[in-house]
N, C-alpha and C. Protein backbone atom coordinates (compact mmCIF):
# COMPACT_ATOMS: atom_id res chain seq x y z
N UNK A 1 -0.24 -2.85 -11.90
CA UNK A 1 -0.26 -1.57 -11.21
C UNK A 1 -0.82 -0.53 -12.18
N UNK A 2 -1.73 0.46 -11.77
CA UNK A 2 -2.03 1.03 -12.17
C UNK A 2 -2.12 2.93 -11.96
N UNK A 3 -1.74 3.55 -12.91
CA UNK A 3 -2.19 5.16 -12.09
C UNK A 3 -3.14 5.73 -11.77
N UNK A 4 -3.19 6.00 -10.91
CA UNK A 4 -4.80 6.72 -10.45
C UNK A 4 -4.29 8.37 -11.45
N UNK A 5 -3.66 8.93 -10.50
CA UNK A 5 -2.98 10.68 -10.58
C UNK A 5 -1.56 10.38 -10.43
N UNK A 6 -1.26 11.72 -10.78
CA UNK A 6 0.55 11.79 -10.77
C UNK A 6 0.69 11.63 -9.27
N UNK A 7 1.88 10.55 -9.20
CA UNK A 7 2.30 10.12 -7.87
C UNK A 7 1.37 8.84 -7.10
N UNK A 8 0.38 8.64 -7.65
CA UNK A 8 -1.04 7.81 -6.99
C UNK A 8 -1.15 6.60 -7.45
N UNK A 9 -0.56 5.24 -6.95
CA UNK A 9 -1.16 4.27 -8.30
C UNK A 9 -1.72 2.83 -7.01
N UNK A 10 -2.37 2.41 -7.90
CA UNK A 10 -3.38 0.86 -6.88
C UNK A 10 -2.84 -0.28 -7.80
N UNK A 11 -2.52 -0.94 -6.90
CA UNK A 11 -2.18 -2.32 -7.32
C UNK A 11 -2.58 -3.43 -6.23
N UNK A 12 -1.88 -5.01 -6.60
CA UNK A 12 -2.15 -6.02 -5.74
C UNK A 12 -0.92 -5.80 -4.95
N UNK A 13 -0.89 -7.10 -3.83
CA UNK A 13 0.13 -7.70 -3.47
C UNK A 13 1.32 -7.92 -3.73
N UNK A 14 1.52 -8.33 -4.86
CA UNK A 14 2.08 -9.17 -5.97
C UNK A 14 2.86 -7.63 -6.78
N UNK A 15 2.33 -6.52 -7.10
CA UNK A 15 2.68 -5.39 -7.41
C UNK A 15 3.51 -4.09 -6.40
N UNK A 16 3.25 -4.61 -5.22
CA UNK A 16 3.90 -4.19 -3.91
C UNK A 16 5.04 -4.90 -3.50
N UNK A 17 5.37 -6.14 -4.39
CA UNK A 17 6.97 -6.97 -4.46
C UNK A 17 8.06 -6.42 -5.44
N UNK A 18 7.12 -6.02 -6.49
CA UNK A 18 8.09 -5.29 -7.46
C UNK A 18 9.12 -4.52 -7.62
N UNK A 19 10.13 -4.67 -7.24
CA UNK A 19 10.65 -3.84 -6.55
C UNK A 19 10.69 -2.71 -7.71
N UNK A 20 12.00 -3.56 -9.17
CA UNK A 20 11.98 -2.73 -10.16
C UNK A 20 11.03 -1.70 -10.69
N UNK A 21 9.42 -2.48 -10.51
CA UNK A 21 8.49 -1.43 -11.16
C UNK A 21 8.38 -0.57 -10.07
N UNK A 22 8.71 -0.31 -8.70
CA UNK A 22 8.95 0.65 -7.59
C UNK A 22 9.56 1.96 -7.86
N UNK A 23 10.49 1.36 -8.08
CA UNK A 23 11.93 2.14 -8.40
C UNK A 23 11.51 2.88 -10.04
N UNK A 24 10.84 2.28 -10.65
CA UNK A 24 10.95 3.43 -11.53
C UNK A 24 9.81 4.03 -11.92
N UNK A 25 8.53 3.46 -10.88
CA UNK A 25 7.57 4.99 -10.46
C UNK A 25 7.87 5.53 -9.75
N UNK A 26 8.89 5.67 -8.88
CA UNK A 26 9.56 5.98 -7.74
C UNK A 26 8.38 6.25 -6.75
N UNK A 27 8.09 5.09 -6.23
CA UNK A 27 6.93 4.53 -5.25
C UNK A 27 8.41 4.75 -3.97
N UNK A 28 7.84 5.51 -3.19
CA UNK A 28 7.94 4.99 -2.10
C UNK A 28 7.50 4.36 -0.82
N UNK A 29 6.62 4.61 -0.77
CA UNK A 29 5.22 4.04 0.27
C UNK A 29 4.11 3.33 -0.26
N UNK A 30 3.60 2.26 0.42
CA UNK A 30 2.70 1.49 0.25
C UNK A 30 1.58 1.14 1.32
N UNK A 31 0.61 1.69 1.19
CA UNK A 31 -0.45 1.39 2.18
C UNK A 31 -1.19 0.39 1.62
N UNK A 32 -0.97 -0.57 2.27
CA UNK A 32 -1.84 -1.80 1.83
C UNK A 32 -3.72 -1.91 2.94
N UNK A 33 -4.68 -2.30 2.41
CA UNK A 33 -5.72 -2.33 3.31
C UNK A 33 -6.00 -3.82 2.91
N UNK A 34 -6.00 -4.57 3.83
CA UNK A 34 -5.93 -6.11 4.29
C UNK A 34 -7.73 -6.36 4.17
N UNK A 35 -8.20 -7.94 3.91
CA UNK A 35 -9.62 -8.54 4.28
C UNK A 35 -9.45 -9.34 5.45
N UNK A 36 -8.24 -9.27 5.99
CA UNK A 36 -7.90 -10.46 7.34
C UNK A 36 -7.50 -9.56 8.45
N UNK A 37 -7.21 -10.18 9.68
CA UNK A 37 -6.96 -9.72 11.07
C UNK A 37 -5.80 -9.01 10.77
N UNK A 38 -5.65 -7.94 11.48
CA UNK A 38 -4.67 -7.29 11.44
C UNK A 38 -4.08 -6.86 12.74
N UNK A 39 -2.92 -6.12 13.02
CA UNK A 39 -2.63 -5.23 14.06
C UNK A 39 -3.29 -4.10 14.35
N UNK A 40 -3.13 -3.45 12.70
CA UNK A 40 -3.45 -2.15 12.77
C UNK A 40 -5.23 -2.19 12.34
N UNK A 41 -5.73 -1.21 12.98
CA UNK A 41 -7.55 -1.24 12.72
C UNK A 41 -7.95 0.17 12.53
N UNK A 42 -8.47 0.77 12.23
CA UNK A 42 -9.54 2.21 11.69
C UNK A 42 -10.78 1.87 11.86
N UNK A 43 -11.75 2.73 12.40
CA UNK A 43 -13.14 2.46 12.45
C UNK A 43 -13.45 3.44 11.11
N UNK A 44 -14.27 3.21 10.22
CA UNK A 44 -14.76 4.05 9.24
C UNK A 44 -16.40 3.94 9.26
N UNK A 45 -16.88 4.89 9.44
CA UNK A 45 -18.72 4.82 9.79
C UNK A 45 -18.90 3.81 10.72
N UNK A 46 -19.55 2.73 10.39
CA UNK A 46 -20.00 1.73 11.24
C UNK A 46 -19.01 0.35 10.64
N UNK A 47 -17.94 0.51 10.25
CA UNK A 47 -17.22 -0.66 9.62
C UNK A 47 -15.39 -0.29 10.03
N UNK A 48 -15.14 -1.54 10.51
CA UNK A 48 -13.27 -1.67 11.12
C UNK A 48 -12.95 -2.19 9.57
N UNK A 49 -11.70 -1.54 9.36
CA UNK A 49 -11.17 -2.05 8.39
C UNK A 49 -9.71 -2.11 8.77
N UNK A 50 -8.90 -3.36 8.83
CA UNK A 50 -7.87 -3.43 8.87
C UNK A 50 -6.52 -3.32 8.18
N UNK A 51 -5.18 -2.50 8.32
CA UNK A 51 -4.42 -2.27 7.59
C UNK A 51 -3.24 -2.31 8.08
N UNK A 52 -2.44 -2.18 6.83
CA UNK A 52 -1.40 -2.11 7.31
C UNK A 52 -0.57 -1.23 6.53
N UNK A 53 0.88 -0.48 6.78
CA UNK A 53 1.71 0.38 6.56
C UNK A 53 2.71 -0.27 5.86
N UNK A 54 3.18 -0.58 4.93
CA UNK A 54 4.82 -0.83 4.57
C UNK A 54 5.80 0.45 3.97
N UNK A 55 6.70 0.59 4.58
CA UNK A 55 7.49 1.47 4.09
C UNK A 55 8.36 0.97 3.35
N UNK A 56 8.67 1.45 2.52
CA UNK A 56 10.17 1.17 1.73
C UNK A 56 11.88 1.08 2.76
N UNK A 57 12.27 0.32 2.86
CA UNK A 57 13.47 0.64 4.10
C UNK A 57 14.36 1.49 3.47
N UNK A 58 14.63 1.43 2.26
CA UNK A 58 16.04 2.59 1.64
C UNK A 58 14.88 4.01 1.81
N UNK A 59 14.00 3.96 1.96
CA UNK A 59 13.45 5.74 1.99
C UNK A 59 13.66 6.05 4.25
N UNK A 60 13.69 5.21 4.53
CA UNK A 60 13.68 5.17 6.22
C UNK A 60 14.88 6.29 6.37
């Protein structure tokens, strides 16, 4: 995982399990953008890109 800006950081999959390293960037939200079928879709210019939302459930 990495920081972009204060509050901003990109990671994998695998970095979105973390819980511990979550908790003490105090991440609460995770927008993940998928290369596979999804539910969720966005058109951006001439390209669908599919995504998805995970929330943290203790921030719900």
């Amino acid at each position: 995982m990495d920081k972009i800006i204060h509050g901003l950081y990109i990671g994998n999959i695998r970095d979105s399990k973390n819980h511990e390293q979550l908790k003490i960037n105090s991440i609460t939200h995770i927008i993940s953008i998928l290369d596979t079928e999804n539910i969720n879709q966005i058109e951006v210019g001439n390209n669908i890109i599919d995504y998805c939302i995970i929330v943290n459930p203790d921030e719900q």
